[in-house]
C-alpha atoms as a PDB file:
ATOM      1  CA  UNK A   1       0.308  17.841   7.810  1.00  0.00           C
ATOM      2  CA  UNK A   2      -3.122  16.794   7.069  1.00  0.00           C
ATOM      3  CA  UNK A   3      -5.968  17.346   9.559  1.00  0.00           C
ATOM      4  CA  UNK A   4      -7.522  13.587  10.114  1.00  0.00           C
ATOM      5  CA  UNK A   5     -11.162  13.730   9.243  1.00  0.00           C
ATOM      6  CA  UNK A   6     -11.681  15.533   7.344  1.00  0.00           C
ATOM      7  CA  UNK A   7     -14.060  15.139   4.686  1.00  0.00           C
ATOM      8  CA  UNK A   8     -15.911  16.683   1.626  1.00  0.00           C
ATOM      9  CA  UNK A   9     -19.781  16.578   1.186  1.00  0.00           C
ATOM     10  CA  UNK A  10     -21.423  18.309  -1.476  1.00  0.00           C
ATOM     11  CA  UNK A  11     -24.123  19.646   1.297  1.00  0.00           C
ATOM     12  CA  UNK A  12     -21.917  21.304   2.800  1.00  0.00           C
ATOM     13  CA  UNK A  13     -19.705  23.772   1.203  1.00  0.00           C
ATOM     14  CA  UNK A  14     -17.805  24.259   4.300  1.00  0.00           C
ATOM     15  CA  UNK A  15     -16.671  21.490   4.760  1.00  0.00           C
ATOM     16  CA  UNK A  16     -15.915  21.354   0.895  1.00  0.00           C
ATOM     17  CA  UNK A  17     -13.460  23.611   0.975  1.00  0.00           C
ATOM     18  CA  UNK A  18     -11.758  22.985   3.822  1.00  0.00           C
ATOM     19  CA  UNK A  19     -11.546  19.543   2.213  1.00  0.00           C
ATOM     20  CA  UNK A  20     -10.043  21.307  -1.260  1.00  0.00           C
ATOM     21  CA  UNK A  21      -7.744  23.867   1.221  1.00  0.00           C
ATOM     22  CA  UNK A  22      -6.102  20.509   3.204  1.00  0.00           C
ATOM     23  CA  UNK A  23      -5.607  18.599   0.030  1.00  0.00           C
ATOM     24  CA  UNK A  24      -3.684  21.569  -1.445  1.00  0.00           C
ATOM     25  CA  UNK A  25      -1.786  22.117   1.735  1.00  0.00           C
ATOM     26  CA  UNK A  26      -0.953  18.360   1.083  1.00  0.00           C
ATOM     27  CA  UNK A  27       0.238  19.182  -2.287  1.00  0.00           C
ATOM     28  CA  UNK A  28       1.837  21.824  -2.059  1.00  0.00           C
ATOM     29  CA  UNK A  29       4.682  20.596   0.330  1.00  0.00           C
ATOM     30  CA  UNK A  30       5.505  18.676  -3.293  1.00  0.00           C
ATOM     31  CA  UNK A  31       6.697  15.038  -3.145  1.00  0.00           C
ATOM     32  CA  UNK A  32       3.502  13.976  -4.027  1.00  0.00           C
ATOM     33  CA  UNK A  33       2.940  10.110  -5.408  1.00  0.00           C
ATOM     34  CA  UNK A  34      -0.438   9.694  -7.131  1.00  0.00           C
ATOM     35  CA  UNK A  35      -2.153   6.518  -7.596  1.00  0.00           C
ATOM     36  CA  UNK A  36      -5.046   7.026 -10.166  1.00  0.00           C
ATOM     37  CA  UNK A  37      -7.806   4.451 -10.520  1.00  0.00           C
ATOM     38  CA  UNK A  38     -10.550   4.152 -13.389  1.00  0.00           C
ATOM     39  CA  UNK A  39     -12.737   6.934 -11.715  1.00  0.00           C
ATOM     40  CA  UNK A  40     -10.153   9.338 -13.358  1.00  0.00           C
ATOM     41  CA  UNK A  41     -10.642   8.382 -16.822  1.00  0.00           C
ATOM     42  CA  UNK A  42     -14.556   8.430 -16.772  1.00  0.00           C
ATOM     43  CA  UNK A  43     -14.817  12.010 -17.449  1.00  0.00           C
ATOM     44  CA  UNK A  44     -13.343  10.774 -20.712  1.00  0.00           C
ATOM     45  CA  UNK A  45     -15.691   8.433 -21.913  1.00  0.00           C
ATOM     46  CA  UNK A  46     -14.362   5.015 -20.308  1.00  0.00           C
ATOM     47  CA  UNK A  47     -16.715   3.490 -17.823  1.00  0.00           C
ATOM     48  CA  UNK A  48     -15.755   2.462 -14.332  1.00  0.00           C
ATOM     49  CA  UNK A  49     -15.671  -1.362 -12.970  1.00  0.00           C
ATOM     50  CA  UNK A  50     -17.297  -0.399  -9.512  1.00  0.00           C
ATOM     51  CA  UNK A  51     -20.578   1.754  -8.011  1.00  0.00           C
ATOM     52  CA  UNK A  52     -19.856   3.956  -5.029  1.00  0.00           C
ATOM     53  CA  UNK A  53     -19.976   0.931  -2.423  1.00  0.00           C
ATOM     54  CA  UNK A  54     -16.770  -0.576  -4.468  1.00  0.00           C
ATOM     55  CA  UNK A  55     -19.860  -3.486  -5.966  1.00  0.00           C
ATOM     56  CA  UNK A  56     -18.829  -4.661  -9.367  1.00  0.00           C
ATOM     57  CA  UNK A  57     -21.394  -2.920 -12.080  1.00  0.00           C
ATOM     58  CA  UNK A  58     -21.502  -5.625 -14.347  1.00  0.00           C
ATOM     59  CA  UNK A  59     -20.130  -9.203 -14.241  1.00  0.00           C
ATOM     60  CA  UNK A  60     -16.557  -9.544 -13.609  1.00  0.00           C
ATOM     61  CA  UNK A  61     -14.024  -9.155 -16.590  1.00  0.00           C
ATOM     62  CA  UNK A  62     -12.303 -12.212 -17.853  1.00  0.00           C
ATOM     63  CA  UNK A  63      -9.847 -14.417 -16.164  1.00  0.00           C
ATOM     64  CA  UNK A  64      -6.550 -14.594 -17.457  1.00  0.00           C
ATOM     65  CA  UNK A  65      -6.893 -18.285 -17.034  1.00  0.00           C
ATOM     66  CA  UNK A  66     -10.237 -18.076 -19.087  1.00  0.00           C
ATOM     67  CA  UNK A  67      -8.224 -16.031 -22.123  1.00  0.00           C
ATOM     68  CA  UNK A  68      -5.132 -18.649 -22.033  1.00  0.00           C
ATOM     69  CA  UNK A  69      -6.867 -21.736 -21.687  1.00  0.00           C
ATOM     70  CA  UNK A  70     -10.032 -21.349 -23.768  1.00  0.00           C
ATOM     71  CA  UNK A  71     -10.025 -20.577 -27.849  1.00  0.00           C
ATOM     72  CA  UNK A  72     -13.648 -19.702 -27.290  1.00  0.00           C
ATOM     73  CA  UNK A  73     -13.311 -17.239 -24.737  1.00  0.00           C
ATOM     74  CA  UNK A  74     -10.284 -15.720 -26.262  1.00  0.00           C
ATOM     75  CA  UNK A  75     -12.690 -15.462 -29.344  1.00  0.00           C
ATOM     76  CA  UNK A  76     -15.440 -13.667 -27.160  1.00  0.00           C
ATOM     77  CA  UNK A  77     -12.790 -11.127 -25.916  1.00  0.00           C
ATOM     78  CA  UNK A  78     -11.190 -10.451 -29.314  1.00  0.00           C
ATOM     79  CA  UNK A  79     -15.169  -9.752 -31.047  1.00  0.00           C
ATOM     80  CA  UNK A  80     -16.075  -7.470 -27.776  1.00  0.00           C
ATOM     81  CA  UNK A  81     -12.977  -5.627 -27.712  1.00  0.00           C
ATOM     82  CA  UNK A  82     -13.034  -4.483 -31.560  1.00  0.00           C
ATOM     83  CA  UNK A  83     -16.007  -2.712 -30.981  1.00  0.00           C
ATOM     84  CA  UNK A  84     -14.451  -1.639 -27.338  1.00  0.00           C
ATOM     85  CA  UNK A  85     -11.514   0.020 -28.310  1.00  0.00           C
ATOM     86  CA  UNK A  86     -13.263   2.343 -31.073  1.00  0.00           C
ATOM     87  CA  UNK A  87     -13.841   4.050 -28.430  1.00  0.00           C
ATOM     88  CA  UNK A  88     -11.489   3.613 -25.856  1.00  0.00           C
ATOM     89  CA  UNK A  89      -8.817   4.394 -28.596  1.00  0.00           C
ATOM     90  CA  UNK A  90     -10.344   7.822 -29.431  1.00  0.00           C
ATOM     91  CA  UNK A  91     -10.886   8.822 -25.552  1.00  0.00           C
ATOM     92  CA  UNK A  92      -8.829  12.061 -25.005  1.00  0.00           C
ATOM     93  CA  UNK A  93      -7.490  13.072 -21.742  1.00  0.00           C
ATOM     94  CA  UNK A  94     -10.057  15.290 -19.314  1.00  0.00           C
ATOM     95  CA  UNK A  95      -9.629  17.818 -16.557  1.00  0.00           C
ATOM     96  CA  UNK A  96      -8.085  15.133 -14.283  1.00  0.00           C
ATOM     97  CA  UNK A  97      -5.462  13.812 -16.278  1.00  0.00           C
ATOM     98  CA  UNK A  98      -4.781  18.021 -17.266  1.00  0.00           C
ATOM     99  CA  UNK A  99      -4.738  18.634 -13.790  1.00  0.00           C
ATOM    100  CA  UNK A 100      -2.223  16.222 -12.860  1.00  0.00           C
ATOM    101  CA  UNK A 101       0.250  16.896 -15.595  1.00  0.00           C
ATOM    102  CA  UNK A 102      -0.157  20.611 -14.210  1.00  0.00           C
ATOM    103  CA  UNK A 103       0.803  19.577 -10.953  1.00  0.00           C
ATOM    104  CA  UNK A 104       3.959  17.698 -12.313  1.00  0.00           C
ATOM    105  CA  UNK A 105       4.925  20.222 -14.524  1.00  0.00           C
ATOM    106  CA  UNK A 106       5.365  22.481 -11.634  1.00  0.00           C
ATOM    107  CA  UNK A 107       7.090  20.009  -9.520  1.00  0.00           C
ATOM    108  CA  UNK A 108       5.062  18.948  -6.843  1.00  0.00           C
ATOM    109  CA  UNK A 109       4.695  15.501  -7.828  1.00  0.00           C
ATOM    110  CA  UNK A 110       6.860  12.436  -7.196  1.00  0.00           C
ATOM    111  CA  UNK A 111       5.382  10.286  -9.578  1.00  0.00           C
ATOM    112  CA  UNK A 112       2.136   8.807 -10.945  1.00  0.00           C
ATOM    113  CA  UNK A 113       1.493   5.209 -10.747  1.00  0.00           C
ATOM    114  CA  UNK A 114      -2.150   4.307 -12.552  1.00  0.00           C
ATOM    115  CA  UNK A 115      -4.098   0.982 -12.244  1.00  0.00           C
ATOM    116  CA  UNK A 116      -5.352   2.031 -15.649  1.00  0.00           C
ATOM    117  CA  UNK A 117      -4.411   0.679 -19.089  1.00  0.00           C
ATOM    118  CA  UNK A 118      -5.665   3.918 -21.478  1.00  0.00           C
ATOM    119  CA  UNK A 119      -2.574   6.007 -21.811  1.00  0.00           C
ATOM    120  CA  UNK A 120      -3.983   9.294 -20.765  1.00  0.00           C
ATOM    121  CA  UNK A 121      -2.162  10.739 -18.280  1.00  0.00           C
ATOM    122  CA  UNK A 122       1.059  10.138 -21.140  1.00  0.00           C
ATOM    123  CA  UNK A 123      -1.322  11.737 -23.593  1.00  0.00           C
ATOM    124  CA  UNK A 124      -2.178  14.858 -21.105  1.00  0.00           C
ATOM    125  CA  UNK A 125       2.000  15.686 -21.189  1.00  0.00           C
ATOM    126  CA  UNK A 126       2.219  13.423 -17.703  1.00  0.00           C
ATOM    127  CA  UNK A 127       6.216  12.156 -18.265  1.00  0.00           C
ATOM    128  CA  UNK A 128       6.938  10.018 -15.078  1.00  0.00           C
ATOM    129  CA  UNK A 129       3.984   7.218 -14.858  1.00  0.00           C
ATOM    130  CA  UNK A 130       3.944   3.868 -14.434  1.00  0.00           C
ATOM    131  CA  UNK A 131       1.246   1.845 -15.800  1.00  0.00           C
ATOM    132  CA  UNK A 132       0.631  -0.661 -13.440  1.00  0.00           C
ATOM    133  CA  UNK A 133      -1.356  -2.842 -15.076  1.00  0.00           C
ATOM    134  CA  UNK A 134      -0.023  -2.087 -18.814  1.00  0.00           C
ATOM    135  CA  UNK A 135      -1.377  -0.632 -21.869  1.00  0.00           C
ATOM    136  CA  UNK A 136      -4.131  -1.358 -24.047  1.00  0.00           C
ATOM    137  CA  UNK A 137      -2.946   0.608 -27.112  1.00  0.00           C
ATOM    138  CA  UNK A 138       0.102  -2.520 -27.733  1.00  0.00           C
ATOM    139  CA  UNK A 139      -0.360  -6.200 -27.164  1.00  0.00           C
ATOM    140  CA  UNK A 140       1.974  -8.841 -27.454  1.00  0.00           C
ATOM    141  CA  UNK A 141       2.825 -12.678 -27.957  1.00  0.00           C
ATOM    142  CA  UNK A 142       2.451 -15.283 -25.248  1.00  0.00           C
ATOM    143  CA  UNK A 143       4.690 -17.560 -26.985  1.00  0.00           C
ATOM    144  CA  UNK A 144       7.197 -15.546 -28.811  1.00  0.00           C
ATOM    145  CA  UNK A 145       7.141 -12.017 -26.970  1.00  0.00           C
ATOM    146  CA  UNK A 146       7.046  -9.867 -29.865  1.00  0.00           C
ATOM    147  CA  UNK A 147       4.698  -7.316 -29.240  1.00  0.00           C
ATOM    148  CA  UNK A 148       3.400  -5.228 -31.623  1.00  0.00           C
ATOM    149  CA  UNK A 149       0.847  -2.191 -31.420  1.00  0.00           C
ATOM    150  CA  UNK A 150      -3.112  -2.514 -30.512  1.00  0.00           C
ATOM    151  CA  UNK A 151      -4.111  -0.244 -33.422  1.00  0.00           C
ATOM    152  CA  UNK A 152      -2.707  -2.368 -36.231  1.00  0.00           C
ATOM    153  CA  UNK A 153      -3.831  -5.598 -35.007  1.00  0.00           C
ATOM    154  CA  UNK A 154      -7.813  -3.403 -34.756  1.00  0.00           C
ATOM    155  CA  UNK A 155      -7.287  -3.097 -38.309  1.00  0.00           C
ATOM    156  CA  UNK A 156      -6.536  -6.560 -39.336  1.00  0.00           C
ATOM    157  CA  UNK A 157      -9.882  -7.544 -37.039  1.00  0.00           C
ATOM    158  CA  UNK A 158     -11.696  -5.543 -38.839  1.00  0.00           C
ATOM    159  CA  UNK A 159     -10.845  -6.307 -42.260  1.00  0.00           C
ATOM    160  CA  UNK A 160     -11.688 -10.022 -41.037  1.00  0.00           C
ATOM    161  CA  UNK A 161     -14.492  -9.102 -39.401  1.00  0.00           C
ATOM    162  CA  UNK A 162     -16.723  -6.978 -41.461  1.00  0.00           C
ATOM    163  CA  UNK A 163     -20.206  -7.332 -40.721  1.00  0.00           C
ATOM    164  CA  UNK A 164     -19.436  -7.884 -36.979  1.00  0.00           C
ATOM    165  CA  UNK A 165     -17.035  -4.554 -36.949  1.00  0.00           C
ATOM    166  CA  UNK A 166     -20.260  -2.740 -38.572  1.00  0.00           C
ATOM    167  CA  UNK A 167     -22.089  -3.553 -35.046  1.00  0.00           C
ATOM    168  CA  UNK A 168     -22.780  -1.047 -32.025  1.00  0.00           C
ATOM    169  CA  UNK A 169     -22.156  -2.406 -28.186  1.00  0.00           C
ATOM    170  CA  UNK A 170     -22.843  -0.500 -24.966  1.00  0.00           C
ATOM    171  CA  UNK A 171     -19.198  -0.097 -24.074  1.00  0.00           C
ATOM    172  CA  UNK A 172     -17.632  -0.967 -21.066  1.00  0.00           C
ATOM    173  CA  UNK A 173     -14.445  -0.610 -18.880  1.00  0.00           C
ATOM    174  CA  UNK A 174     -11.178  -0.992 -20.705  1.00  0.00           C
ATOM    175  CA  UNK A 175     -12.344  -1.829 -24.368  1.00  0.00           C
ATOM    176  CA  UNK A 176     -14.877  -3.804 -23.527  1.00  0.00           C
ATOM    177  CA  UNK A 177     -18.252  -3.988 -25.261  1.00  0.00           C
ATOM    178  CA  UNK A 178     -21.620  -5.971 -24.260  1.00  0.00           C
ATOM    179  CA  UNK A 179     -23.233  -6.548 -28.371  1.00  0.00           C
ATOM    180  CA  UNK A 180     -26.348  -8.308 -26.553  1.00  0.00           C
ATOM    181  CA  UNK A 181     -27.265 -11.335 -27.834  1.00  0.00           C
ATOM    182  CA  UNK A 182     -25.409 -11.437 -30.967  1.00  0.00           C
ATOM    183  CA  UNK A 183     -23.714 -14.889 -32.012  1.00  0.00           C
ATOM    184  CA  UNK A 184     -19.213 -14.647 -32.267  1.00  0.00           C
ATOM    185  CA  UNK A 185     -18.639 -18.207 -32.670  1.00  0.00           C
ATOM    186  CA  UNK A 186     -17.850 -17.007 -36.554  1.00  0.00           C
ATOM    187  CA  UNK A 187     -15.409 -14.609 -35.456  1.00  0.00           C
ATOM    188  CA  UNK A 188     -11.694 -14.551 -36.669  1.00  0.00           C
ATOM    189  CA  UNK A 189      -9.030 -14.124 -34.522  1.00  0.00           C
ATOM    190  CA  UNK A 190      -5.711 -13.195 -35.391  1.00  0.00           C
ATOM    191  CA  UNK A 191      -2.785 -14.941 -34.376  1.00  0.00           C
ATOM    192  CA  UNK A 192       1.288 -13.872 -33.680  1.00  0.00           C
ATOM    193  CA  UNK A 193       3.673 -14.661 -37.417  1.00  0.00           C
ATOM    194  CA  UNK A 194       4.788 -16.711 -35.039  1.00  0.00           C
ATOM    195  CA  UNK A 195       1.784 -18.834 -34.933  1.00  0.00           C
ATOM    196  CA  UNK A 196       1.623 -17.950 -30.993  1.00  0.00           C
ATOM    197  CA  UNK A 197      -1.695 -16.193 -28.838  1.00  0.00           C
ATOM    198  CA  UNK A 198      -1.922 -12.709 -28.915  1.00  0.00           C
ATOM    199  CA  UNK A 199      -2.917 -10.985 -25.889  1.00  0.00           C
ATOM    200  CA  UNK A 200      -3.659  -6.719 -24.872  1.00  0.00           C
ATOM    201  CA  UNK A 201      -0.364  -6.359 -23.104  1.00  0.00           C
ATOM    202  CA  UNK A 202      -2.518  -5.373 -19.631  1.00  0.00           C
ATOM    203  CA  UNK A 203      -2.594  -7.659 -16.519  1.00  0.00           C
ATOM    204  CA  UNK A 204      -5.532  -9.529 -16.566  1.00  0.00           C
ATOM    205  CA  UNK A 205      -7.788 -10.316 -13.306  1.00  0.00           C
ATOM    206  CA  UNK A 206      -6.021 -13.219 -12.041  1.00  0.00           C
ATOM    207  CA  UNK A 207      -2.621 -12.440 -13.446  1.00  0.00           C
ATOM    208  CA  UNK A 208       0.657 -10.748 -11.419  1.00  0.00           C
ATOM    209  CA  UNK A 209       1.663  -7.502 -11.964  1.00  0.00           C
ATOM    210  CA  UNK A 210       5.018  -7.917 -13.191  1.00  0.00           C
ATOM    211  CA  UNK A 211       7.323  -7.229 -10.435  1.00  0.00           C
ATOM    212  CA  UNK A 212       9.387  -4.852 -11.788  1.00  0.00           C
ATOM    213  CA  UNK A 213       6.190  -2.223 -12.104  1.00  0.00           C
ATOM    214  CA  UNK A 214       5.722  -2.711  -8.301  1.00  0.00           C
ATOM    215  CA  UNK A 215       9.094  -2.296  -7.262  1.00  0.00           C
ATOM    216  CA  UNK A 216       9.546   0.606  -9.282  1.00  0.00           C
ATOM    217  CA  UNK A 217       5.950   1.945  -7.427  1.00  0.00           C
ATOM    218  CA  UNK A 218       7.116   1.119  -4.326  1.00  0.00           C
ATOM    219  CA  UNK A 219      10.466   2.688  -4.786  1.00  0.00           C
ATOM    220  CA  UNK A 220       8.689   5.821  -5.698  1.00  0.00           C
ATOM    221  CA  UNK A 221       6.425   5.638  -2.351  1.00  0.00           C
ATOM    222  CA  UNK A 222       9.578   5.619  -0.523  1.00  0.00           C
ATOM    223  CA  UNK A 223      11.270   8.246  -2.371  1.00  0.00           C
ATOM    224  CA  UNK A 224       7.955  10.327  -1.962  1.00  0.00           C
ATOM    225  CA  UNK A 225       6.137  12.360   1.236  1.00  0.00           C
ATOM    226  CA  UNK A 226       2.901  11.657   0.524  1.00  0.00           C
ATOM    227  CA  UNK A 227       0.364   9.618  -1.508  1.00  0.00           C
ATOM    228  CA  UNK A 228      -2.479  11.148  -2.934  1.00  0.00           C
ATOM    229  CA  UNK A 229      -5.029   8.031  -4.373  1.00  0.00           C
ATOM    230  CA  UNK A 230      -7.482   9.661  -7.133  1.00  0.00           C
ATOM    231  CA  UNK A 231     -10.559   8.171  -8.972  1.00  0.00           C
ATOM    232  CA  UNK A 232      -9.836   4.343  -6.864  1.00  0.00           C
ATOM    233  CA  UNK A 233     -11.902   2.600  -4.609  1.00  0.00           C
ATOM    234  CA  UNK A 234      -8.610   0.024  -4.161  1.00  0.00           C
ATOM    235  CA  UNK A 235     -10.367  -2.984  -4.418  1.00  0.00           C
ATOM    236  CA  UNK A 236      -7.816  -4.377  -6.365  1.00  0.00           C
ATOM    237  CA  UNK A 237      -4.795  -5.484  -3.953  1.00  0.00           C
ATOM    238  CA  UNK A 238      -2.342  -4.076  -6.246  1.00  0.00           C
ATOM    239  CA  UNK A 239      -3.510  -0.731  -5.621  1.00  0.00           C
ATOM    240  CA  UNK A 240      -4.273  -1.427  -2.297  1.00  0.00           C
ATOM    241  CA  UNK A 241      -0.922  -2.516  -1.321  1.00  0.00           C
ATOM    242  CA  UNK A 242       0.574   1.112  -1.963  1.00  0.00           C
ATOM    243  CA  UNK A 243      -1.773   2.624   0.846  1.00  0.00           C
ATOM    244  CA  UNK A 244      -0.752  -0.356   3.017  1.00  0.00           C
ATOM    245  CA  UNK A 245       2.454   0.334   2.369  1.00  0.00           C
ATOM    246  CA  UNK A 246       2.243   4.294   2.765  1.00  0.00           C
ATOM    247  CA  UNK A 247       1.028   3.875   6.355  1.00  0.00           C
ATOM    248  CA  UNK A 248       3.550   1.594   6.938  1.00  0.00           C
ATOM    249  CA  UNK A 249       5.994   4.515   6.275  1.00  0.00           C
ATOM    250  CA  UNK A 250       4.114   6.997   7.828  1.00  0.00           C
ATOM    251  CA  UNK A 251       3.676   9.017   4.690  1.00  0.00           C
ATOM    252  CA  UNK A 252       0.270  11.166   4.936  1.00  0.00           C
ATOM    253  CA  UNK A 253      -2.532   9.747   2.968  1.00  0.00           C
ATOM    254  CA  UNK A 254      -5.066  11.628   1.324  1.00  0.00           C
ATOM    255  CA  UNK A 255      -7.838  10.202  -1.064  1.00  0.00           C
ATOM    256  CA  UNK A 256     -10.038  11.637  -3.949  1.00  0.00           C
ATOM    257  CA  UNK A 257     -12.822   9.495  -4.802  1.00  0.00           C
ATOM    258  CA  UNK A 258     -16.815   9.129  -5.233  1.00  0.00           C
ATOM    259  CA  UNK A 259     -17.347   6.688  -2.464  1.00  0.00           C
ATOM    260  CA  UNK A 260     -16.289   3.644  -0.107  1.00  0.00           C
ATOM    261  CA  UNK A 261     -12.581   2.836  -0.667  1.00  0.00           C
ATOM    262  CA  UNK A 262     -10.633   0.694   1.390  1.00  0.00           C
ATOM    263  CA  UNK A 263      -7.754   3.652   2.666  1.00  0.00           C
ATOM    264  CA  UNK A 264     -10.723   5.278   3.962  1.00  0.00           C
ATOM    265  CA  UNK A 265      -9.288   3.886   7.419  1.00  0.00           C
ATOM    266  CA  UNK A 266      -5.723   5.099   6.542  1.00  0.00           C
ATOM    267  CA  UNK A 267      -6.561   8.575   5.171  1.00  0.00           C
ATOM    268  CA  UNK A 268      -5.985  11.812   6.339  1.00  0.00           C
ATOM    269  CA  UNK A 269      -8.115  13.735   4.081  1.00  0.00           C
ATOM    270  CA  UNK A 270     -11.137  12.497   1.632  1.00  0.00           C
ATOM    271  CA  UNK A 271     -12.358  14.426  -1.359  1.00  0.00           C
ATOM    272  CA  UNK A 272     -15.598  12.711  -1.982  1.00  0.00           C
ATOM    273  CA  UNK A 273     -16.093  14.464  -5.663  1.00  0.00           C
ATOM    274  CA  UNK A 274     -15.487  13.908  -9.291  1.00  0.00           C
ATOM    275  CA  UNK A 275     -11.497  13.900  -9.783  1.00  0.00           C
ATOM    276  CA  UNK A 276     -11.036  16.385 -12.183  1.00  0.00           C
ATOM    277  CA  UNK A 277     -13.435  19.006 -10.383  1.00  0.00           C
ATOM    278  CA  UNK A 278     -11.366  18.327  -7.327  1.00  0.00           C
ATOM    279  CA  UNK A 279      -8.234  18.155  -8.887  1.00  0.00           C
ATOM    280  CA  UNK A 280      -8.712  21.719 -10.977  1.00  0.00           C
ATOM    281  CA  UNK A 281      -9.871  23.242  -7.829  1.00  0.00           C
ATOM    282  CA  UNK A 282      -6.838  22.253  -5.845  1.00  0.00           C
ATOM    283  CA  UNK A 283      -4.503  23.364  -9.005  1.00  0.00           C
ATOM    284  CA  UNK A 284      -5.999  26.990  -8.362  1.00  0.00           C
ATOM    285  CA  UNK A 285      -5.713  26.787  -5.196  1.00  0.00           C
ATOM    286  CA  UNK A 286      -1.928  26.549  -5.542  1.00  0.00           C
ATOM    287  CA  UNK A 287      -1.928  29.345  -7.972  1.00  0.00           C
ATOM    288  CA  UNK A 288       0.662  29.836 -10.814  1.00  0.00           C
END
């Protein structure tokens, strides 16, 4: 069981590793669901939504009711976004997402369920994940369903899109990109054959997760003795939920994150340190 309390501070390397020692006790009684948040992808590249007091960095990210109900929004997304996803698309998995496939690979883990949309624990060799709020890399129709995947569609924005495609934004969360000042109402967009709106098949702020991704992560909470939150301050209630839930159930709750998060109430044990330090160290710690 975990000891409640306890907590790591990087002035104190006691308390550090008795931090690192309880979270691989935690581990290594197996049955282990992970919910991974954006602070496990950072390490790759891919910038986080939230500072260490769970405060939005920058302004909010669009509204799914902004994206469906305004052309020129959906325009503003589309120009961002294909400067975005040159990088997001390229991001390769770090020491976190490694760490976790380790972890699976030897058994220990019930599951993965990750609020992000990048692919990366897949990419690391992860095989049972959920992506709880979808998947940039594929996008699909709003009217007719087809979907087809993000990389192609990049290609045909770009081809439309020249001069804008040749300019540099500072990059931000989930294939986003802030180009300053300059002017998109030129922009082309690029529409289903169908003549329908394309849209990243993610959930958008202000859109449902569809149900069947929650049942199938809350199916996996049950199934599982623990849950082990990494790289999440849970400010969004569909991560949030699967805390609630876990100390509903009475699994043990343990939490690796840079910061306030809102199962600091619920936990047993916090990391408070970069997930894939945290996560290697805890993989040793378990041995081979």
């Amino acid at each position: 069981m975990v000891s409640p309390g306890v907590s790591m501070d990087a002035a104190d390397d006691g308390t550090r590793r008795a931090a690192l020692e309880t979270l691989a006790g935690l581990v290594s009684e197996g049955g282990v669901l992970v919910l991974t948040g954006a602070g496990v992808s950072t390490e790759s590249g891919i910038p986080d939504y939230r500072d260490e007091r769970g405060e939005w960095k920058r302004s909010p990210p669009m509204q799914y009711r902004e994206f469906v109900g305004s052309e020129a929004r959906r325009r503003r997304y589309w120009a961002r976004s294909l400067l975005g996803f040159k990088v997001l698309g390229s991001a390769q998995p770090n020491l976190a997402h490694r760490s976790l496939a380790e972890l699976e690979r030897r058994g220990l883990l019930a599951g993965i369920v990750t609020q992000n949309v990048d692919g990366l624990h897949q990419a690391a060799g992860a095989l049972h994940v959920i992506d709880l709020h979808g998947r940039i890399d594929r996008v699909v129709c709003l009217s007719c369903g087809a979907g087809r995947a993000r990389a192609s569609l990049q290609a045909e924005l770009e081809a439309l899109n020249p001069v804008w495609a040749a300019r540099a934004g500072v990059i931000a969360p989930d294939g986003d990109a802030d180009p300053g000042a300059a002017d998109d109402s030129e922009f082309r967009v690029v529409a289903c054959e169908c003549g329908g709106i394309l849209k990243p098949d993610v959930v958008f702020f202000g859109e449902n997760v569809p149900k069947e991704r929650v049942a199938g992560a809350m199916a996996g909470l049950e199934a599982a003795r623990s849950l082990l939150v990494v790289g999440s301050s849970l400010m969004v209630f569909s991560g949030y939920r699967l805390a609630r839930a876990a100390a509903r159930l009475g699994r043990p709750i343990a939490v690796v994150n840079r910061g306030h998060t809102r199962a600091d109430a619920l936990c047993g044990v916090k990391v408070e340190a970069e997930a894939g330090l945290a996560l290697a160290r805890v993989t040793e710690l378990l041995g081979s």
